[in-house]
N, C-alpha and C. Protein backbone atom coordinates (compact mmCIF):
# COMPACT_ATOMS: atom_id res chain seq x y z
N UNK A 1 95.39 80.34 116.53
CA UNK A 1 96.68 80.51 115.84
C UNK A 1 96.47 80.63 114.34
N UNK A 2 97.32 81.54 113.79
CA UNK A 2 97.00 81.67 112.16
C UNK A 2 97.97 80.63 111.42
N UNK A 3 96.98 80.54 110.15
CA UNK A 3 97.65 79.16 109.45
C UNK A 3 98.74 79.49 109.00
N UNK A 4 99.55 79.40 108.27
CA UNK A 4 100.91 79.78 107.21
C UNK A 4 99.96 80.27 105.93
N UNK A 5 98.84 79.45 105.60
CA UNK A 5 98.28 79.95 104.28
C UNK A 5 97.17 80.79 104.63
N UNK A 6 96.99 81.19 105.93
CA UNK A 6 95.91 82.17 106.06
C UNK A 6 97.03 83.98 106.01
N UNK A 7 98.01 83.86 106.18
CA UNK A 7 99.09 84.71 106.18
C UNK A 7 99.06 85.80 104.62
N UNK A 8 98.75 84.61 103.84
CA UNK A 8 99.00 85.73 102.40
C UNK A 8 97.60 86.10 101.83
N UNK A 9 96.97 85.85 102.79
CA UNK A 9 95.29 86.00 102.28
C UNK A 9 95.00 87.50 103.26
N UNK A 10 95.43 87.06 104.92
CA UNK A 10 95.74 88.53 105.55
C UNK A 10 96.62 89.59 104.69
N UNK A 11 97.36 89.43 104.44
CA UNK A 11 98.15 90.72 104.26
C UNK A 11 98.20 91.05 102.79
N UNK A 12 96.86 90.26 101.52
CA UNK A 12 96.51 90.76 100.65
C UNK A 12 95.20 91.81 101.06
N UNK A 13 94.56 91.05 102.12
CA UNK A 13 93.33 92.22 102.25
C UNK A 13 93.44 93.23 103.08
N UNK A 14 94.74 93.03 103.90
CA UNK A 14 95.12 94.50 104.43
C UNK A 14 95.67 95.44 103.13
N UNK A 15 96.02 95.07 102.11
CA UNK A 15 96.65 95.66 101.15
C UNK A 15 95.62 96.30 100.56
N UNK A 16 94.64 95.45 100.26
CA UNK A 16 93.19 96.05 99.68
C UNK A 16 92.41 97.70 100.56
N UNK A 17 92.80 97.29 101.90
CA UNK A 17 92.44 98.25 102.84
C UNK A 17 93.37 99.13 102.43
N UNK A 18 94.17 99.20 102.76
CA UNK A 18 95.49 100.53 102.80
C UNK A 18 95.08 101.42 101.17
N UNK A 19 94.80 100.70 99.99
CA UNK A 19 94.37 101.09 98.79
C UNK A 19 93.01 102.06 98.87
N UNK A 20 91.65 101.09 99.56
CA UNK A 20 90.98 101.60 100.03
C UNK A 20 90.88 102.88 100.72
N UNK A 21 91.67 102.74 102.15
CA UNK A 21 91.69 104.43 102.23
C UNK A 21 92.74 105.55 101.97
N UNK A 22 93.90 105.03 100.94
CA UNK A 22 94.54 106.09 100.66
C UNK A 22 94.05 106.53 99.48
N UNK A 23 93.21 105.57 98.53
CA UNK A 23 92.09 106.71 97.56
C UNK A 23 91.27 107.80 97.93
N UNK A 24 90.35 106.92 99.07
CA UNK A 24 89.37 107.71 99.86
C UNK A 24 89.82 109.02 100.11
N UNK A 25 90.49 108.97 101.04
CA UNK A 25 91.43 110.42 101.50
C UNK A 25 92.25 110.62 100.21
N UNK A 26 92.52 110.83 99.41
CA UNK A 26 93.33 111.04 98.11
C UNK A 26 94.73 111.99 98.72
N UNK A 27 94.85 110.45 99.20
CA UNK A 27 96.29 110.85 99.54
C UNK A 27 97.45 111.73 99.13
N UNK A 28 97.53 111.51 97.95
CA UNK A 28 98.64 112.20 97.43
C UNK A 28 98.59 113.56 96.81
N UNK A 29 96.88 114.35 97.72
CA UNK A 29 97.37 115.87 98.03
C UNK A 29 98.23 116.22 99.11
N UNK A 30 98.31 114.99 99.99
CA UNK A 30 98.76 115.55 101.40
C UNK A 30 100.88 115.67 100.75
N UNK A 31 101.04 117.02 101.45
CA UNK A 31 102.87 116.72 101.70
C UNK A 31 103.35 115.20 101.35
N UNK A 32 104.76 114.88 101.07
CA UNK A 32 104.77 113.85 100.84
C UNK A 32 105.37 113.17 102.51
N UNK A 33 105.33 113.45 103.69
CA UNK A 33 106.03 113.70 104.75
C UNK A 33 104.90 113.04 105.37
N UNK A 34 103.66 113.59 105.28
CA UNK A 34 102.19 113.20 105.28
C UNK A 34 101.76 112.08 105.34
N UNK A 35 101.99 111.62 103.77
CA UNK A 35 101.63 110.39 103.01
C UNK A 35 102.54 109.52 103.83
N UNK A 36 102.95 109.34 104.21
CA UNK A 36 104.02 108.19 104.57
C UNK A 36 103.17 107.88 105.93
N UNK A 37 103.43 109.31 106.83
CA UNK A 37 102.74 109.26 108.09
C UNK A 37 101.42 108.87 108.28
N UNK A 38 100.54 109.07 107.12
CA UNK A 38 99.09 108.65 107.22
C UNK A 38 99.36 106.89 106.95
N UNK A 39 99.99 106.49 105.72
CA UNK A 39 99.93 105.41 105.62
C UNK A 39 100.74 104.39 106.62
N UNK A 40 101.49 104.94 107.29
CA UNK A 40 102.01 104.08 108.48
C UNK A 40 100.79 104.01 109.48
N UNK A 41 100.02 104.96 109.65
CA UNK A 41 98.62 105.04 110.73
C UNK A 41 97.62 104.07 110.17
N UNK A 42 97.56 104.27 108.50
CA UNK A 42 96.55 102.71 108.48
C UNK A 42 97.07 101.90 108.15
N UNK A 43 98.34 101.39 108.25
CA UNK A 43 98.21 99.98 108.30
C UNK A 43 98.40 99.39 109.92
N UNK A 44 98.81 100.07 110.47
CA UNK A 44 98.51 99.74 111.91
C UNK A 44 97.17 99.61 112.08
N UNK A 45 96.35 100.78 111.58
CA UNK A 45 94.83 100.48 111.84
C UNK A 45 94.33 98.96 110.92
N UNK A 46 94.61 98.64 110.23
CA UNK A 46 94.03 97.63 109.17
C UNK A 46 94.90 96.31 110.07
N UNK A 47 96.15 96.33 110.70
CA UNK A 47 96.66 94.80 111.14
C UNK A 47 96.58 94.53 112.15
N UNK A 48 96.80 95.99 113.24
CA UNK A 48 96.26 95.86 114.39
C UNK A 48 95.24 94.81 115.06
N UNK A 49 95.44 93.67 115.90
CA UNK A 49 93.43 93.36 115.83
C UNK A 49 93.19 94.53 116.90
N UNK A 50 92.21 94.55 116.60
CA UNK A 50 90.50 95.25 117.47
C UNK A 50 89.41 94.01 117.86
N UNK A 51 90.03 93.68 119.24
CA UNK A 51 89.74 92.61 120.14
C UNK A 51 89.88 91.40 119.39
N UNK A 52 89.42 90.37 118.64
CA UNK A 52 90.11 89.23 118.70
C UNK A 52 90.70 89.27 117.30
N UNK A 53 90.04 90.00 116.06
CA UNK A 53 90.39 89.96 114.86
C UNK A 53 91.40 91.29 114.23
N UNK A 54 91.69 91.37 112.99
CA UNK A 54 92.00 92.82 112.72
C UNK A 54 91.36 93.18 111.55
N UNK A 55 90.93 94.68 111.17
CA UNK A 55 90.32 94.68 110.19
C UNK A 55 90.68 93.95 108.52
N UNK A 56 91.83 93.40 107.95
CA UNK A 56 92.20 92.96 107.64
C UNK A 56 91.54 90.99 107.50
N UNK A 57 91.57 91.10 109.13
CA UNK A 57 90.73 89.55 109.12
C UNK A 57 89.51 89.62 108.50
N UNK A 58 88.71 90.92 109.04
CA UNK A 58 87.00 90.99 108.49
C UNK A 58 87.05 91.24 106.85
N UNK A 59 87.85 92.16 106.73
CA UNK A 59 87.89 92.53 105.03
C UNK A 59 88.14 90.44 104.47
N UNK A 60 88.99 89.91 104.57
CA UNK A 60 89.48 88.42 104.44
C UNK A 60 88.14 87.55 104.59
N UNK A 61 87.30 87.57 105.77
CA UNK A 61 86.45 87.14 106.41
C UNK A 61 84.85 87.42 104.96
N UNK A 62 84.96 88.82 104.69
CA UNK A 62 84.08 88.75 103.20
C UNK A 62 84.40 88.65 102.08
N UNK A 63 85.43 89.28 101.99
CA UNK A 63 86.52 88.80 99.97
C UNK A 63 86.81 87.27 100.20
N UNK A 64 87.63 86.78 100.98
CA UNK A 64 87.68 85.68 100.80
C UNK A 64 89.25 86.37 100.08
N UNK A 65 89.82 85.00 100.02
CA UNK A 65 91.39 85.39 99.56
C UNK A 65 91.80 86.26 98.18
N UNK A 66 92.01 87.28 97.92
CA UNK A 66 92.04 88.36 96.95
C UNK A 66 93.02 87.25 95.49
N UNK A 67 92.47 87.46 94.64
CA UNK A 67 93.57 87.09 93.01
C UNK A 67 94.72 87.87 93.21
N UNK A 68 95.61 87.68 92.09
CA UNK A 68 96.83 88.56 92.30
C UNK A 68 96.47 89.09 91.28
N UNK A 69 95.41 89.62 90.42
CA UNK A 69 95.13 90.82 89.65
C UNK A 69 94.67 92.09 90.82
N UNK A 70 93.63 91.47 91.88
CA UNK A 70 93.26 92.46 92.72
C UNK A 70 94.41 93.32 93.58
N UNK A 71 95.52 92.48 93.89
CA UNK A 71 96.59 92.45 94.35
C UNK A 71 97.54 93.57 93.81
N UNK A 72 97.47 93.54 92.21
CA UNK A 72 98.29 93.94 91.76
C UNK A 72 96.98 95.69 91.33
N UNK A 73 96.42 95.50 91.14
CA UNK A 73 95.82 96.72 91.19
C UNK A 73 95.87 97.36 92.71
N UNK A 74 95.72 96.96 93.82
CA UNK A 74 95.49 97.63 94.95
C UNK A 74 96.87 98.11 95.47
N UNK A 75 98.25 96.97 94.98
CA UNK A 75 99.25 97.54 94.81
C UNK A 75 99.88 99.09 94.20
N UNK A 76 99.25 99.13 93.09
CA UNK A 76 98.97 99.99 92.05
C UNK A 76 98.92 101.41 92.63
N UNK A 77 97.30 101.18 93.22
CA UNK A 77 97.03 102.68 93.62
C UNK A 77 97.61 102.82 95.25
N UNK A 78 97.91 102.02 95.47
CA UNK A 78 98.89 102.36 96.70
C UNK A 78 100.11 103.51 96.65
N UNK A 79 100.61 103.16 95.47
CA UNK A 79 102.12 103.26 95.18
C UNK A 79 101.39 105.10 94.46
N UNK A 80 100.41 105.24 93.45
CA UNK A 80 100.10 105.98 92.75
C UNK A 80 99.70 107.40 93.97
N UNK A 81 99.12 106.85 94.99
CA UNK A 81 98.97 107.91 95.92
C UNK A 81 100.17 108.17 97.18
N UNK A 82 100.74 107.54 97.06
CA UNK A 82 102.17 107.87 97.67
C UNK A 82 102.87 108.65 96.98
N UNK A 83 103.33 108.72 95.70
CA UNK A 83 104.12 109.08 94.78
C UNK A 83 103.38 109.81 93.76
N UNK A 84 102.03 110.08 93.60
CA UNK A 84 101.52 110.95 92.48
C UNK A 84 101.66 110.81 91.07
N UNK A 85 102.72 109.71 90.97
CA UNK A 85 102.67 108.93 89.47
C UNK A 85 101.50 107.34 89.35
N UNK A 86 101.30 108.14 87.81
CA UNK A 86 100.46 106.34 87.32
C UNK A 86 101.52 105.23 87.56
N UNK A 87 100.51 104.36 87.88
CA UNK A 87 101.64 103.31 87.74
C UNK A 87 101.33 102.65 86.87
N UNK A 88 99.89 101.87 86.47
CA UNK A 88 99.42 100.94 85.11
C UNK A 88 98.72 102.45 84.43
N UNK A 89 99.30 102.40 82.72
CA UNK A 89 98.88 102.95 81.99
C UNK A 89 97.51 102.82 82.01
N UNK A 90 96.89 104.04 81.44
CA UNK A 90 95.64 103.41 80.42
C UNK A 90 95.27 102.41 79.82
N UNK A 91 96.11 102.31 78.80
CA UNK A 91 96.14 100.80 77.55
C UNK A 91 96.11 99.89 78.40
N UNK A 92 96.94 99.37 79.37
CA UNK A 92 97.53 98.40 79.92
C UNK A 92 95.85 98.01 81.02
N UNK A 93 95.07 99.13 81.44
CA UNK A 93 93.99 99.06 82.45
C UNK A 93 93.14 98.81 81.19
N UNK A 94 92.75 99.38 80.20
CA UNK A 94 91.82 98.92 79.02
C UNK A 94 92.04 97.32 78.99
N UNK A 95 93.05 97.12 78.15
CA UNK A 95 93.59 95.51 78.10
C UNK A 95 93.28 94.94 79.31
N UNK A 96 93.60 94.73 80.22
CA UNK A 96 93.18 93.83 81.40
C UNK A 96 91.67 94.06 82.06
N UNK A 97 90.99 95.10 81.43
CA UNK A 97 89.62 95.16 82.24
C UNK A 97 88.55 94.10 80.93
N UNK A 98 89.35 94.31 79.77
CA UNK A 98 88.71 93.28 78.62
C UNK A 98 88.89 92.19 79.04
N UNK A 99 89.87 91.70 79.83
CA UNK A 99 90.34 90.30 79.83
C UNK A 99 89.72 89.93 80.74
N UNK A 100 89.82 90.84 81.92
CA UNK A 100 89.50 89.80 83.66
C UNK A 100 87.40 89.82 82.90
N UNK A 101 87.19 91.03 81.91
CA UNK A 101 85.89 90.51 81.94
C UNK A 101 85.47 89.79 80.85
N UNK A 102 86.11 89.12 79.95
CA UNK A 102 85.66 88.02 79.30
C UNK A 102 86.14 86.86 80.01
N UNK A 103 87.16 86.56 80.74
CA UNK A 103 87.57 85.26 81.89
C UNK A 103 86.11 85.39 82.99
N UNK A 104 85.96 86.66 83.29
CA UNK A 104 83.99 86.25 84.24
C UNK A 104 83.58 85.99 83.54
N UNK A 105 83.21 86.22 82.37
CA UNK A 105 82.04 85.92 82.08
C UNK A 105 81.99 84.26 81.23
N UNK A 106 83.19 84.22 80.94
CA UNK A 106 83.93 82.70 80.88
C UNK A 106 83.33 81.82 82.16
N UNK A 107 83.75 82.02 83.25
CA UNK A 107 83.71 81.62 84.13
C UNK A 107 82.63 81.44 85.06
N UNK A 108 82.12 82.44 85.46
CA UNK A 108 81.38 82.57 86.33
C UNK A 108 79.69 82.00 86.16
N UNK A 109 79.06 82.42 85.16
CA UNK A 109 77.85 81.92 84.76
C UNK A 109 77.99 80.73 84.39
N UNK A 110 79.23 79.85 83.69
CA UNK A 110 79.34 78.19 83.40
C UNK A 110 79.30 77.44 84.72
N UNK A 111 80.09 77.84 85.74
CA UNK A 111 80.59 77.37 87.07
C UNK A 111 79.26 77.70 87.88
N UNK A 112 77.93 78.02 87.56
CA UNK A 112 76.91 78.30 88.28
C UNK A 112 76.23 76.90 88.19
N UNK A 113 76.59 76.19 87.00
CA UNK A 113 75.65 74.78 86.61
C UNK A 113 74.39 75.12 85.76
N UNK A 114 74.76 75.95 84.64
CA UNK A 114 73.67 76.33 83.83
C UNK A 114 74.08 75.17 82.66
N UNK A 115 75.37 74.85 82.57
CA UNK A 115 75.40 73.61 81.63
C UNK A 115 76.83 72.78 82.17
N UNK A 116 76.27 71.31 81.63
CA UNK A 116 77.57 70.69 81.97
C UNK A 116 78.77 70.90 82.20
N UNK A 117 79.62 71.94 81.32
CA UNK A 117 81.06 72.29 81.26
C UNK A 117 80.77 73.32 82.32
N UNK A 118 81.89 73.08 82.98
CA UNK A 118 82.37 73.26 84.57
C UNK A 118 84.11 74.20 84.08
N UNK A 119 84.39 75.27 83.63
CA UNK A 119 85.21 75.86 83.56
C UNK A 119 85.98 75.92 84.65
N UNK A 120 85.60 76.46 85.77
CA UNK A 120 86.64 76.08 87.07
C UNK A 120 86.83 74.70 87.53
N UNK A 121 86.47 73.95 87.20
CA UNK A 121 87.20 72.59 86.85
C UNK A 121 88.63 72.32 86.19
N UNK A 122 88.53 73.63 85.08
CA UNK A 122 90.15 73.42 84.38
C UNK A 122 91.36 74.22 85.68
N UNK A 123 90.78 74.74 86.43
CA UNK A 123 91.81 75.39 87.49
C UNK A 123 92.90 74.52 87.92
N UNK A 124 92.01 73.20 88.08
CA UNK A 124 92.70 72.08 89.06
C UNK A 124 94.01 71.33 87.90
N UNK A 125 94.88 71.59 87.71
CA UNK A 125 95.87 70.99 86.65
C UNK A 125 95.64 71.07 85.51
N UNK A 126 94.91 71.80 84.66
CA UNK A 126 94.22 71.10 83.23
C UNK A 126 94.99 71.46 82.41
N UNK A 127 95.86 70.62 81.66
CA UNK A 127 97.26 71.03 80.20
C UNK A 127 96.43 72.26 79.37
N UNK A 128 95.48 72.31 78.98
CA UNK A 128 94.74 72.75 77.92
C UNK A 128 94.72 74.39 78.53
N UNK A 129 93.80 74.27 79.88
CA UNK A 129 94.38 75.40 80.50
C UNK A 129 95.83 76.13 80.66
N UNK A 130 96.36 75.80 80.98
CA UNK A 130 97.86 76.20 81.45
C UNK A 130 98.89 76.51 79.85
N UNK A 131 97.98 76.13 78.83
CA UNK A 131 98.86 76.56 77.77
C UNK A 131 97.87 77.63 77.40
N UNK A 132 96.85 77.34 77.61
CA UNK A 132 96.19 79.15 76.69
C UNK A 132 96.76 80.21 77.92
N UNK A 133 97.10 80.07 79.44
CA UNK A 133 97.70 81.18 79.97
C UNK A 133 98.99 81.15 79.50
N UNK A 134 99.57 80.39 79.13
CA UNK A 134 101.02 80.79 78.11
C UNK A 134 100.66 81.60 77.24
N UNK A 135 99.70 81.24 76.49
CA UNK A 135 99.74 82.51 75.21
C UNK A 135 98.99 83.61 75.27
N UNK A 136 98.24 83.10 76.12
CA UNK A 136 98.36 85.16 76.60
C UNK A 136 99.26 85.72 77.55
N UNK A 137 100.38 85.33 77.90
CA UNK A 137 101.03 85.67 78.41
C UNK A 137 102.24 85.97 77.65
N UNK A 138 102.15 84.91 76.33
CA UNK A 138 103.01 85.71 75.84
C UNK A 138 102.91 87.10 74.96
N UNK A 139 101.38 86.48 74.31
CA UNK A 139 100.81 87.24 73.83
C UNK A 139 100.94 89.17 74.24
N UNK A 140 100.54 89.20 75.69
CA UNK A 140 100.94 90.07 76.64
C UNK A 140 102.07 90.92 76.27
N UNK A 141 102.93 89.50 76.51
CA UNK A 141 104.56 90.22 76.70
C UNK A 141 105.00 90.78 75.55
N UNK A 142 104.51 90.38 74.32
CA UNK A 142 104.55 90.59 72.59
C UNK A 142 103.97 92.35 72.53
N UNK A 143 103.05 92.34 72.79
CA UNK A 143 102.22 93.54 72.73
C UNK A 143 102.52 94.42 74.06
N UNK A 144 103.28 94.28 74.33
CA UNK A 144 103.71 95.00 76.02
C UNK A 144 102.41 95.55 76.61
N UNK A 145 102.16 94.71 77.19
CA UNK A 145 101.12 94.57 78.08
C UNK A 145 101.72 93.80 79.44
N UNK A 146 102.60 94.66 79.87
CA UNK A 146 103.37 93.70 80.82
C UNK A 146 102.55 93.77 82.32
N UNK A 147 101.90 94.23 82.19
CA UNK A 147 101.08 93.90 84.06
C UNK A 147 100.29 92.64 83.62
N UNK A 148 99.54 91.69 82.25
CA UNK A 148 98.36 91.00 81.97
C UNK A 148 99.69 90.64 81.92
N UNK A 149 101.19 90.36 81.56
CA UNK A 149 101.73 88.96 81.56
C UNK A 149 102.17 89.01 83.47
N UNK A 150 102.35 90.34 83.72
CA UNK A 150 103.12 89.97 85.84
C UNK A 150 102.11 89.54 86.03
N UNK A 151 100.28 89.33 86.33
CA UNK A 151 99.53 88.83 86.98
C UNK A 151 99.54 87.88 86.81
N UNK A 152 99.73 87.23 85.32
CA UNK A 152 99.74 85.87 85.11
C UNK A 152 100.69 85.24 85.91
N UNK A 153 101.73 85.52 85.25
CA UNK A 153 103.01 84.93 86.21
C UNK A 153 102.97 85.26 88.29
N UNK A 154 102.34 86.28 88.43
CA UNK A 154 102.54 86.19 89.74
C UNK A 154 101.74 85.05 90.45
N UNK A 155 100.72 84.80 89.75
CA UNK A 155 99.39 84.16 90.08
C UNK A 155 99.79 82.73 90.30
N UNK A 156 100.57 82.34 89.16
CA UNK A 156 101.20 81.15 88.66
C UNK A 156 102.46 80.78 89.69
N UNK A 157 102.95 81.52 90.06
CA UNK A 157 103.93 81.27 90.87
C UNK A 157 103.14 81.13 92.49
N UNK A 158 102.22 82.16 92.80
CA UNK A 158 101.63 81.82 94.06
C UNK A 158 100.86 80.54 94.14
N UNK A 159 100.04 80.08 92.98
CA UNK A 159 100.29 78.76 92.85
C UNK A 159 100.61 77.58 93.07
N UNK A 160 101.66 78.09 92.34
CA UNK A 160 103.04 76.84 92.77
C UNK A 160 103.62 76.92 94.82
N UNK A 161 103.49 77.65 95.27
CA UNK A 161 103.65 77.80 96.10
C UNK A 161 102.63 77.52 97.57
N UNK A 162 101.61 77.42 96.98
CA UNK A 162 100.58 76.88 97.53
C UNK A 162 99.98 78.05 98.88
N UNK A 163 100.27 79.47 98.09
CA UNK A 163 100.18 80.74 99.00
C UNK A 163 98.70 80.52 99.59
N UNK A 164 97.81 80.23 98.88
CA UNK A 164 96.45 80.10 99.94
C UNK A 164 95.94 78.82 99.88
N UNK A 165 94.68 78.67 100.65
CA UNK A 165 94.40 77.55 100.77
C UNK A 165 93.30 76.56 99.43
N UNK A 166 93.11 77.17 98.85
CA UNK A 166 92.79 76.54 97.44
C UNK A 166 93.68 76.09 96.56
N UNK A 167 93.58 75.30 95.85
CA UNK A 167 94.05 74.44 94.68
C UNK A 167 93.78 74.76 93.31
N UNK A 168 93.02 75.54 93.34
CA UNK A 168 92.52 75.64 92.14
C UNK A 168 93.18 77.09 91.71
N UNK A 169 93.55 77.07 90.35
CA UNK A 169 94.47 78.31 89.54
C UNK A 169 93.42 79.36 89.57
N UNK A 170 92.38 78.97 88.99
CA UNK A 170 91.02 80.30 88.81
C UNK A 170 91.27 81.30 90.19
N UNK A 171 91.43 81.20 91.31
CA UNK A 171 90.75 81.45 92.73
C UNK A 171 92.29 82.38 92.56
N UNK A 172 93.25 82.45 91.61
CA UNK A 172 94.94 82.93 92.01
C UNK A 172 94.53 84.14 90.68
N UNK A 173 93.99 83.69 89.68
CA UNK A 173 94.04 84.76 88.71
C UNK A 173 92.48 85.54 88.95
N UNK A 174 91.91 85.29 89.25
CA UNK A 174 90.45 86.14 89.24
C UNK A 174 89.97 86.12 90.58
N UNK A 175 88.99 87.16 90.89
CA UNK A 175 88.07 87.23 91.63
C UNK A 175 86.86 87.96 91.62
N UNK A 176 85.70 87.87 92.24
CA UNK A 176 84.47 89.05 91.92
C UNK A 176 85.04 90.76 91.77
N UNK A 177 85.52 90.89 92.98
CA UNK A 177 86.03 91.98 93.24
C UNK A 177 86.61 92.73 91.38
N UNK A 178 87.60 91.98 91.23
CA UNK A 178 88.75 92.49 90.05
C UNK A 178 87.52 92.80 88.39
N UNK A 179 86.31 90.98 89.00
CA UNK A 179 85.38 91.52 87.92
C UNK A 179 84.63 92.54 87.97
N UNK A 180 84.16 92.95 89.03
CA UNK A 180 83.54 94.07 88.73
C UNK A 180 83.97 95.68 88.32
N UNK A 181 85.13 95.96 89.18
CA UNK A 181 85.88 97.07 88.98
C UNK A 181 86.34 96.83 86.86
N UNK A 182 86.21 95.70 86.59
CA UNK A 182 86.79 95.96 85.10
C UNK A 182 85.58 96.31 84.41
N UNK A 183 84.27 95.68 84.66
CA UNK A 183 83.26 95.57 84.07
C UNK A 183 82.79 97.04 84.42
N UNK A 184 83.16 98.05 85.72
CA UNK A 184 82.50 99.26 85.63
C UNK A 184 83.42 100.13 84.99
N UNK A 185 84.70 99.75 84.64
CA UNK A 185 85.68 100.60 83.98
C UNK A 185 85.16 100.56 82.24
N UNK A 186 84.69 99.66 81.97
CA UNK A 186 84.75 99.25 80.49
C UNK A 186 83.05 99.81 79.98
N UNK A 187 82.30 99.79 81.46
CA UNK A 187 80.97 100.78 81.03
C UNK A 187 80.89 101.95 81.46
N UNK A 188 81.89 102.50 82.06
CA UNK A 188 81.79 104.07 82.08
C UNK A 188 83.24 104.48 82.81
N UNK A 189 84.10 104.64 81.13
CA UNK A 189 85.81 104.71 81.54
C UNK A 189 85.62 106.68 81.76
N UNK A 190 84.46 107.09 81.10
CA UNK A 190 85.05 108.33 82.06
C UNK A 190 84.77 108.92 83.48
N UNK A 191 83.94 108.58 83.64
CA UNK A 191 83.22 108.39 85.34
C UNK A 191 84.17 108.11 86.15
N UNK A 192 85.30 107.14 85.73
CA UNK A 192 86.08 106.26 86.70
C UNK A 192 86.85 106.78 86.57
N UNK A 193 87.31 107.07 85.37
CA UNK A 193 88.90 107.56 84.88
C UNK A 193 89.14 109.52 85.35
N UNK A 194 87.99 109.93 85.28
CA UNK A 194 87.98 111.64 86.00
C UNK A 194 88.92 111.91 87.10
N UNK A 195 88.35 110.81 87.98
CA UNK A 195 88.79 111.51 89.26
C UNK A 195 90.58 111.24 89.10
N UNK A 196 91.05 110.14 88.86
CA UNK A 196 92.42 109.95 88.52
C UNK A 196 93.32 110.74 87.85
N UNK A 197 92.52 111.74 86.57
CA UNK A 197 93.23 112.64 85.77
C UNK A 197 93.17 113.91 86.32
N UNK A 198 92.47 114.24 87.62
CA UNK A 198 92.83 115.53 87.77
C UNK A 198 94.16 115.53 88.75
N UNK A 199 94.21 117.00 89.01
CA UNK A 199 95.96 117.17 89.51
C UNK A 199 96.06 116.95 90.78
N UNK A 200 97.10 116.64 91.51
CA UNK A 200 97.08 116.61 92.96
C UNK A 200 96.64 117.73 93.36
């Protein structure tokens, strides 16, 4: 039986999937009559199980529960190949690929035990934490950068809600996944950025 908090961890990495192959197939050459029809075919394929699991479980089974930055990007190009419009600007993907990769690199190499301070330690309640995501959030909202203040806030609210099974804030705003896609955007934005600017 599935948990209540294994629920939003499924149907973030089916989300990841559906992103996955409506880039792949670059959806939004097909008719728009198409697009709908293809994407109703994979998400059946992605929730469906295929004998005891669904692909969705296995994608879950290696990510592990997706951030709501990954979330909100896979959202993103979901919507972008359905509809053929950007949905996060440029600026707005610059700005947040700086951020999710100074928060890794914040994070990730301290939390290995190369020195005492334990950064994902502040996940678990820490005041000190929870006010520097205020000010970049407001910060954000100041400079309209409004997807780096919705992740915050979405993150923060799933959170509060106790959407997956961790406790810890880090595991709601970041993940490998989100770091790497920023870290290959920020070392080669035209490589990445090509295929997006040409026409349907």
């Amino acid at each position: 039986m599935i948990s209540a908090n294994a629920i939003p961890g499924l149907l973030g990495c089916g989300l990841l999937g559906l992103a996955a192959i409506a880039t792949a197939i670059r959806l939004r050459r097909l008719p728009l009559r198409a697009r709908y029809a293809v994407m109703l075919a994979a998400a059946l394929a992605v929730f469906v199980p295929i004998g005891d699991l669904s692909i969705a479980a296995y994608v879950r089974g290696v990510t592990g529960d997706l951030s709501a930055a990954t979330l909100v990007l896979a959202g993103a190009a979901c919507l972008a190949q359905l509809t053929g419009r950007t949905v996060i600007g440029q600026r707005d993907r610059r700005a947040l690929g700086w951020l999710w990769v100074l928060a890794a690199v914040f994070l990730y190499p301290f939390a290995l035990g190369w020195t005492p301070f334990d950064p994902y330690s502040l996940g678990y309640g820490s005041i000190e934490f929870l006010t520097v995501l205020l000010c970049v959030t407001l910060a954000a909202w100041w400079a309209r950068l409004y997807v780096i203040a919705f992740i915050v806030i979405a993150a923060a609210l799933a959170y509060l809600a106790s959407a997956y099974e961790s406790r810890n804030l880090w595991d709601y705003l970041i993940d490998p996944l989100v770091s790497v896609y920023a870290l290959v955007r920020l070392l080669a934005p035209r490589t990445v950025s090509q295929p997006a600017s040409r026409s349907p």
